[in-house]
Protein backbone atom coordinates (compact mmCIF):
# COMPACT_ATOMS: atom_id res chain seq x y z
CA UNK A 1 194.43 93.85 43.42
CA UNK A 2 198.18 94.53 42.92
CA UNK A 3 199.98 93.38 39.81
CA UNK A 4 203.07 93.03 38.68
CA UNK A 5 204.89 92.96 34.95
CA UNK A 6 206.76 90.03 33.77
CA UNK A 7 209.16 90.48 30.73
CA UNK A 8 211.35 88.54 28.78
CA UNK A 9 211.80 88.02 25.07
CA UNK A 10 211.13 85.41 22.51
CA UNK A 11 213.67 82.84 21.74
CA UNK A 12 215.74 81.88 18.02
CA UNK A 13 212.64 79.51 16.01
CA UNK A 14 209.35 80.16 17.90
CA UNK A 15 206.22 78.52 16.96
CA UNK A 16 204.22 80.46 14.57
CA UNK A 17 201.10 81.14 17.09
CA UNK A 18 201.66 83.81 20.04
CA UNK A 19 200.36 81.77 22.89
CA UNK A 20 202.27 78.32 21.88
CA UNK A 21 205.50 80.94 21.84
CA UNK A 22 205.05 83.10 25.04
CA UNK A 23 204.60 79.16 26.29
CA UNK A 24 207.55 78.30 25.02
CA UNK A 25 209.27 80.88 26.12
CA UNK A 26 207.97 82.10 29.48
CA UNK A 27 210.49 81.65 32.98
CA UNK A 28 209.96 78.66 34.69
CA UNK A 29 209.31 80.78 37.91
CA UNK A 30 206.41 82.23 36.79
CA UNK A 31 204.83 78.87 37.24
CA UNK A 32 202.03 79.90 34.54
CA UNK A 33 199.93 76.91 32.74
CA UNK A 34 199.18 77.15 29.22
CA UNK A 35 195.54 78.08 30.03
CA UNK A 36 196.38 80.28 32.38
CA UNK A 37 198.56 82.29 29.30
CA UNK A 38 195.89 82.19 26.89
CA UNK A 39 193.46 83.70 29.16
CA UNK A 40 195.67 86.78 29.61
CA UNK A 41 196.20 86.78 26.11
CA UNK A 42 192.32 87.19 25.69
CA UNK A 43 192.24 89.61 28.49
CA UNK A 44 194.83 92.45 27.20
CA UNK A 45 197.18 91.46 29.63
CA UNK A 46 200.03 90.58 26.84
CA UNK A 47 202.04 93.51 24.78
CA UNK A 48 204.11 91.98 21.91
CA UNK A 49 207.19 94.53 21.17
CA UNK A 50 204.64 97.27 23.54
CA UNK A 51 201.53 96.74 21.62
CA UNK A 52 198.69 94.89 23.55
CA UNK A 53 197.46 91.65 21.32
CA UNK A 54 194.45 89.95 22.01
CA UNK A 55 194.46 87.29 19.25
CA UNK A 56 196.23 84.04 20.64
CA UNK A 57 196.90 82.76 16.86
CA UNK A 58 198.98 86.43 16.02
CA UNK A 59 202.71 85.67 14.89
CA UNK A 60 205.77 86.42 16.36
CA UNK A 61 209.23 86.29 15.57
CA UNK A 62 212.43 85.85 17.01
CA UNK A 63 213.90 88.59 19.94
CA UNK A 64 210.31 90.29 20.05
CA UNK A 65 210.04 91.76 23.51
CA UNK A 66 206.74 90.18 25.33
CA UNK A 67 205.24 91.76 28.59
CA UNK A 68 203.01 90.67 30.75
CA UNK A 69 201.01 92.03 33.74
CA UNK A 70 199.92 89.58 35.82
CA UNK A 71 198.00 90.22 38.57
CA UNK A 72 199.62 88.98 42.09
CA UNK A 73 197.75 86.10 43.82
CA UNK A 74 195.59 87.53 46.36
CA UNK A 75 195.28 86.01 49.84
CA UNK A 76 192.68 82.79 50.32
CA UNK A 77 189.77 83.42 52.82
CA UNK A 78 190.71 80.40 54.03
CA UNK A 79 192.47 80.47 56.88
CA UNK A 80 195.98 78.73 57.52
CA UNK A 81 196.48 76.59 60.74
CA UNK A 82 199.20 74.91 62.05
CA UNK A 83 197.89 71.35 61.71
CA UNK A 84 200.70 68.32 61.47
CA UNK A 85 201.09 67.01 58.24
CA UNK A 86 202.67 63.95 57.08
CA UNK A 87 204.78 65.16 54.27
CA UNK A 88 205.87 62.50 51.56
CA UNK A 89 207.67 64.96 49.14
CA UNK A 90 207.78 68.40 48.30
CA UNK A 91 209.09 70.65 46.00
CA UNK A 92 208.28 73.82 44.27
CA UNK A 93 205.42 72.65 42.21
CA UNK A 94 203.79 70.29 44.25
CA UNK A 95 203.50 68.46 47.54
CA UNK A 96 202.29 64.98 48.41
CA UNK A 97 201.28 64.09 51.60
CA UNK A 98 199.66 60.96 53.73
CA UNK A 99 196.57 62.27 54.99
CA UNK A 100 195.32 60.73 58.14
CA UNK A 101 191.74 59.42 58.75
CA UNK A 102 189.15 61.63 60.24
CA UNK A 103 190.86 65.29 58.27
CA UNK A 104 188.36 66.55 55.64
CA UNK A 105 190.56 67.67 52.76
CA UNK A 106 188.93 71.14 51.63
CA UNK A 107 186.49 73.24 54.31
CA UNK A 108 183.01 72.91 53.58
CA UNK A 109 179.89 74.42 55.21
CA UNK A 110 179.90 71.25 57.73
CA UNK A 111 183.71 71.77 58.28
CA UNK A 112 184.95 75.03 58.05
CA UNK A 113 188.24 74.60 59.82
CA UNK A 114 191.20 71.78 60.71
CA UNK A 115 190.86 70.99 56.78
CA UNK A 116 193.77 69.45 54.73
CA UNK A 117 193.97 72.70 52.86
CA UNK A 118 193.90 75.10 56.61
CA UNK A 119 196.89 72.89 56.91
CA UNK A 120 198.48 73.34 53.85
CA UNK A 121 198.08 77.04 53.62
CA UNK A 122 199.89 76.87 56.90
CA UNK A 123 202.88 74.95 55.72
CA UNK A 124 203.30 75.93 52.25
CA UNK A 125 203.09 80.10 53.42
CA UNK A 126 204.80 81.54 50.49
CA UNK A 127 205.84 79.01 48.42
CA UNK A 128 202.30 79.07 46.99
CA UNK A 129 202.48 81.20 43.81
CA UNK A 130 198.49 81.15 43.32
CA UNK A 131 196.10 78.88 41.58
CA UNK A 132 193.35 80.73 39.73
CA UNK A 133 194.37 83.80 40.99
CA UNK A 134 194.40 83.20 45.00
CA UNK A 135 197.04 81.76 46.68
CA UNK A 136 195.45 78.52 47.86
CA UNK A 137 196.76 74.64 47.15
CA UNK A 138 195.72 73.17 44.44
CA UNK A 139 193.36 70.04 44.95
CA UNK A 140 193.58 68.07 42.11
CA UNK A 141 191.90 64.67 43.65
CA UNK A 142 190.48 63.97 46.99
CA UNK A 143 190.25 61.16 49.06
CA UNK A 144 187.23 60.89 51.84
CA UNK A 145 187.55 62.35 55.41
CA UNK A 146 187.77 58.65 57.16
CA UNK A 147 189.52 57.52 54.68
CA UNK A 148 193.74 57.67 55.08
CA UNK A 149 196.30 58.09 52.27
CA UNK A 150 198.55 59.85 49.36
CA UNK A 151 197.45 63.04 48.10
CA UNK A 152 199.31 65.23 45.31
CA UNK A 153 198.43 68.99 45.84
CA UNK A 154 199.55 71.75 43.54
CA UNK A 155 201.91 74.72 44.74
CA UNK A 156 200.92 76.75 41.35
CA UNK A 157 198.96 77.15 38.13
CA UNK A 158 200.99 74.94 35.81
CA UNK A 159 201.46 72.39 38.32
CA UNK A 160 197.54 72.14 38.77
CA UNK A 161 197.14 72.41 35.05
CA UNK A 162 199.24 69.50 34.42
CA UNK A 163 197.90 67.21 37.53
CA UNK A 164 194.36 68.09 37.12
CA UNK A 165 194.94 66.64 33.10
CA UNK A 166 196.31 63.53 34.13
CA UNK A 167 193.36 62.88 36.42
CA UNK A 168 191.05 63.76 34.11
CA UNK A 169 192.52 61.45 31.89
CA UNK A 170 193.33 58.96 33.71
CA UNK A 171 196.63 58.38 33.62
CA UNK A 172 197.64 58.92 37.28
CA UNK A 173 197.81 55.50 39.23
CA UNK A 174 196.16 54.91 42.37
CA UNK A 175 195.94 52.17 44.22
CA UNK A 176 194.15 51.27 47.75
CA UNK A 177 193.96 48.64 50.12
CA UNK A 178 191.19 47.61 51.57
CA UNK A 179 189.05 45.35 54.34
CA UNK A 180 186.02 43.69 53.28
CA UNK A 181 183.35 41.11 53.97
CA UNK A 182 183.65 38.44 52.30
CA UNK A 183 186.06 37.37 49.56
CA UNK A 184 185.92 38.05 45.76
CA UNK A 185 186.56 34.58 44.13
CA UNK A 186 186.09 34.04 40.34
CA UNK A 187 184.65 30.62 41.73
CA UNK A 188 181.65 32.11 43.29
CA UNK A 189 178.58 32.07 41.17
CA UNK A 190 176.93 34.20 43.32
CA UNK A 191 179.17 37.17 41.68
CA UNK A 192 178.94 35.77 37.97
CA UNK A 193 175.40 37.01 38.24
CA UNK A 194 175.97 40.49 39.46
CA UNK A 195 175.78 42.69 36.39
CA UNK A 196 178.78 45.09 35.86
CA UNK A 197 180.58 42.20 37.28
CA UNK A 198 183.44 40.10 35.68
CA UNK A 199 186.89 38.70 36.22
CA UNK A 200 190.09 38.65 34.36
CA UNK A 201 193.13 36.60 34.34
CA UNK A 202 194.84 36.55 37.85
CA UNK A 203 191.04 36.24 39.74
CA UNK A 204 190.95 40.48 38.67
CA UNK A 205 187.13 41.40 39.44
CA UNK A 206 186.27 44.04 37.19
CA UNK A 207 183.50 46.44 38.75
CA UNK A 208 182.11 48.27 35.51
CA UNK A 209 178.72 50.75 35.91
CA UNK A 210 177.47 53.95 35.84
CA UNK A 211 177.66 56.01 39.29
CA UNK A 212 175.58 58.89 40.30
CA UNK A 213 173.79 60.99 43.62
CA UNK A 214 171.67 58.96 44.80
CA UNK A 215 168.01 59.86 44.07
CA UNK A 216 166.47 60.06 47.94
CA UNK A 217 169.72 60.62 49.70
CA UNK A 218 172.26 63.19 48.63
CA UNK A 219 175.30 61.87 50.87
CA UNK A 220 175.30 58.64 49.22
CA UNK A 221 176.06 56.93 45.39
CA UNK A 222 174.33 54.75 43.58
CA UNK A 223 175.09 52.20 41.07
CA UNK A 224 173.62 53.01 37.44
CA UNK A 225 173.77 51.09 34.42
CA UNK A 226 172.27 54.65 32.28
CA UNK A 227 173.08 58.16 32.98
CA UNK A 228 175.45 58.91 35.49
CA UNK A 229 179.43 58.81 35.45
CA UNK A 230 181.10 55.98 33.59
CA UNK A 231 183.30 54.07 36.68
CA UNK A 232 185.76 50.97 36.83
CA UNK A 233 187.06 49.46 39.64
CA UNK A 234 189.38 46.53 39.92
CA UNK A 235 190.46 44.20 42.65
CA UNK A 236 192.22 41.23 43.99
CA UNK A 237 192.39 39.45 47.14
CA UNK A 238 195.68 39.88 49.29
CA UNK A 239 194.93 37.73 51.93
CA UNK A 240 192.07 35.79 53.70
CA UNK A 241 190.89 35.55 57.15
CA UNK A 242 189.01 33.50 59.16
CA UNK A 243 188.00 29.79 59.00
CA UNK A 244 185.78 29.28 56.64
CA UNK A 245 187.15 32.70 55.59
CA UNK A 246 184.32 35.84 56.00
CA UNK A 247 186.72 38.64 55.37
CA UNK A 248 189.91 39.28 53.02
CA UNK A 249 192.03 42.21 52.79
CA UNK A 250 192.25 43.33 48.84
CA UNK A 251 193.89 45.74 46.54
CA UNK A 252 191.75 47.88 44.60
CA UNK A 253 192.89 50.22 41.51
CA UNK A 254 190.79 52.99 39.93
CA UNK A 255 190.39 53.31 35.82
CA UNK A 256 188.18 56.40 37.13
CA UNK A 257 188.08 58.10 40.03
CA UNK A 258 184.25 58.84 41.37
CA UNK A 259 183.06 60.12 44.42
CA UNK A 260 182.75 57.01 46.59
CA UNK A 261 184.11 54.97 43.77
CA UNK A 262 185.54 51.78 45.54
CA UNK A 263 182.80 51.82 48.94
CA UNK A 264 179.72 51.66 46.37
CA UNK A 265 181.36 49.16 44.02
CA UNK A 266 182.23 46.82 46.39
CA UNK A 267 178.59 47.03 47.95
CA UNK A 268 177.52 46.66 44.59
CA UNK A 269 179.85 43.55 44.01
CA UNK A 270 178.24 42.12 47.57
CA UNK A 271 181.72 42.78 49.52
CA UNK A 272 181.24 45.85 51.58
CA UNK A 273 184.00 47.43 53.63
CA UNK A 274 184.52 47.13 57.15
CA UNK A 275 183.23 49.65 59.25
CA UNK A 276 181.84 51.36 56.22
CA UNK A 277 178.64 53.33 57.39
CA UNK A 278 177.21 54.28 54.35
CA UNK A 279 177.54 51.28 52.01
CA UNK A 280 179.44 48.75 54.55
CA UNK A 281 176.15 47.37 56.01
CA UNK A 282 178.09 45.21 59.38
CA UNK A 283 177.36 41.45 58.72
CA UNK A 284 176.87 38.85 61.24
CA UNK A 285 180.25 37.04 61.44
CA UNK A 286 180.31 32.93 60.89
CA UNK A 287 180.08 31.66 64.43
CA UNK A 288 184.02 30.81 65.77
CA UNK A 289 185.00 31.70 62.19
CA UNK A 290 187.32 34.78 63.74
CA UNK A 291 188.79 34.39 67.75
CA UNK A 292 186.10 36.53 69.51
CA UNK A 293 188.24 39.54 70.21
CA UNK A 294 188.83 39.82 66.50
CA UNK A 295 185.11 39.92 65.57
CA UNK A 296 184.56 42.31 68.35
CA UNK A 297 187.39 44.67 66.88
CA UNK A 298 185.61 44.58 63.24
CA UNK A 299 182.25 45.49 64.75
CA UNK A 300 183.63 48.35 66.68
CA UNK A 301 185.99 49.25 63.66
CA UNK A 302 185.20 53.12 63.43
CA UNK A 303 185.94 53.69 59.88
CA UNK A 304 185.93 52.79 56.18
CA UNK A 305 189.19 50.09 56.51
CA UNK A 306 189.98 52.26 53.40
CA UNK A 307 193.83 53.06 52.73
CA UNK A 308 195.17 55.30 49.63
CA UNK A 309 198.94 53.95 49.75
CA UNK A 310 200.06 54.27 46.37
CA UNK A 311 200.32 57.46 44.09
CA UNK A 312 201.92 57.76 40.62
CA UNK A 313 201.88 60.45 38.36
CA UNK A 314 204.63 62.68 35.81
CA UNK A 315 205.71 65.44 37.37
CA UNK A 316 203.61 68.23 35.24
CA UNK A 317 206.95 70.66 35.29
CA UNK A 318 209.48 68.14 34.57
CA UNK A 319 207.72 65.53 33.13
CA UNK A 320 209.59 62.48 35.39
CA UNK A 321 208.22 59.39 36.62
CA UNK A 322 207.21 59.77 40.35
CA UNK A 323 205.80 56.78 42.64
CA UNK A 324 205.24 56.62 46.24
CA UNK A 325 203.70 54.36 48.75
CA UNK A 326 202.72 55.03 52.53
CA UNK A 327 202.30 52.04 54.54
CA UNK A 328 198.99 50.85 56.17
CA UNK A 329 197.86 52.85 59.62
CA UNK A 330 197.97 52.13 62.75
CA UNK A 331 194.31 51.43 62.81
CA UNK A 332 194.27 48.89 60.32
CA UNK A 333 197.03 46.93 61.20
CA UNK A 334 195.76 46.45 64.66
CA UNK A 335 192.67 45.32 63.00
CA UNK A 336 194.54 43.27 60.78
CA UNK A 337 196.34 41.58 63.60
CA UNK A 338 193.39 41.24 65.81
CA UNK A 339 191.36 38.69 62.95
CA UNK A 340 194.61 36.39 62.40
């Protein structure tokens, strides 16, 4: 692997500790995270004033020449391919875009090609500095293959870095809409006895468990209430349809963000999604409650009615507020129509 030497030298008052300085103090353009820095540190990649220091706490003072060799981001073995993408916004750092229903976003053994990222690869070409050392997107969340919406994807290391925290702790906001069976009322007493179940002010419902694999089948999730991943869901109801009403479209945001997170909980919660496979479970309609071409088009609904339209996150290079939406597909608008 090829590698190249970046130099520059420390500025007037630098933090006490090497690696908080060289962070400090490192050109934007290198694009390199924190972690990314001390792991070079630790590898003898770093020379302070020519000597090679290994010890990330070492001090170092003002106009001290730092060099480092960084290794250049070797090529992905994925392959790019020019796939259509619906780009929200780009820059240097990062890219958000509206994926469409039926695109898996990274290859897997079952789909090793037409991915989100084979796209990507083939858009971004050089503007991808590397992540970990290849030059690949980075995936900081994912959303499933028939389901449509916002993803953020890194262009570098300190952009993933700084996503991939927010995630992790939470703090990125991420809302969905969604078709279900049924609709959520605090007034049903059906759902005051479903445990992990509760409503706050506004008619919220509060989805609170434990998720993990399931135990017999590895493509699903099930609901825990020990062990597994801590997960909260909440939702309200939109709008109503039918007469008595047997569906309602709902928002739904995420505390966490699990595998499956809003399909299961809803199951759980007795309101599967439309056309879900997995956890939807098709219901019989009320007789007459929907005109007949409407219940037709939510039994032959092909999908999850699943949509990812609202992203927010801070930048993780210039730490501003960014929020965008992406308005409901095709697909679900003509279903939408069709039940009115």
């Amino acid at each position: 692997m090829s590698s190249k030497t970046l130099t520059f030298d420390i500025a007037a008052d630098p933090p006490s500790r090497l690696d908080k300085a060289i962070a400090r103090d490192v050109p934007d353009e290198a694009a390199l995270s924190r972690t990314r820095l001390a792991r070079l540190i630790e590898d003898g990649a770093v020379q302070v004033g020519g000597a090679i220091v290994v010890n990330p706490k070492a001090k170092v003072g003002e106009g001290v020449r730092i060099d480092i060799q960084i290794d250049v981001a070797s090529e992905s073995h994925i392959g790019p391919e020019d796939i259509p993408l619906d780009v929200v916004y780009e820059d240097n750092a990062l890219i958000v875009v509206n994926k469409p229903a039926g695109m898996v976003v990274h290859p897997a053994p079952g789909t090793p090609s037409g991915t989100l990222v084979n796209a990507l690869l083939h858009h971004c070409g050089d503007d991808l500095s590397g992540v970990g050392g290849l030059k690949r997107p980075g995936i900081v969340h994912r959303i499933d293959k028939d389901t449509s919406g916002l993803l953020v994807v890194a262009k570098s290391d300190k952009a993933h870095q700084g996503l991939a925290a927010q995630f992790a702790d939470h703090t990125a906001e991420r809302r969905y809409q969604a078709l279900v069976y049924g609709v959520p009322d605090a007034n049903d007493p059906r759902l005051r006895g479903v445990r992990g179940t509760s409503f706050e002010a506004g008619n919220i419902l509060r989805i609170t468990t434990q998720l993990a694999r399931h135990k017999t089948d590895r493509q699903r999730q099930a609901v825990l209430f020990q062990g597994g991943r801590h997960a909260v869901t909440r939702t309200c109801v939109i709008e109503r349809f039918g007469a008595p009403p047997c569906l309602s479209l709902i928002a739904c945001w995420l505390e966490t963000g699990r595998t499956h997170q809003i399909r299961v909980h809803m199951a759980h919660a007795g309101h599967g999604l439309v056309g879900d496979p997995v956890y939807g479970g098709a219901r019989k309609l009320p007789k007459s409650a929907l005109p007949e071409s409407g219940a037709q088009a939510v039994k032959a609904f092909p999908r999850q009615a699943l949509h990812a339209g609202l992203l927010g996150f801070q930048h993780p290079v210039t730490g501003e507020a960014m929020r965008f939406e992406a308005g409901m597909p095709t697909d679900m608008k003509q279903l939408l129509l069709s039940i009115k």
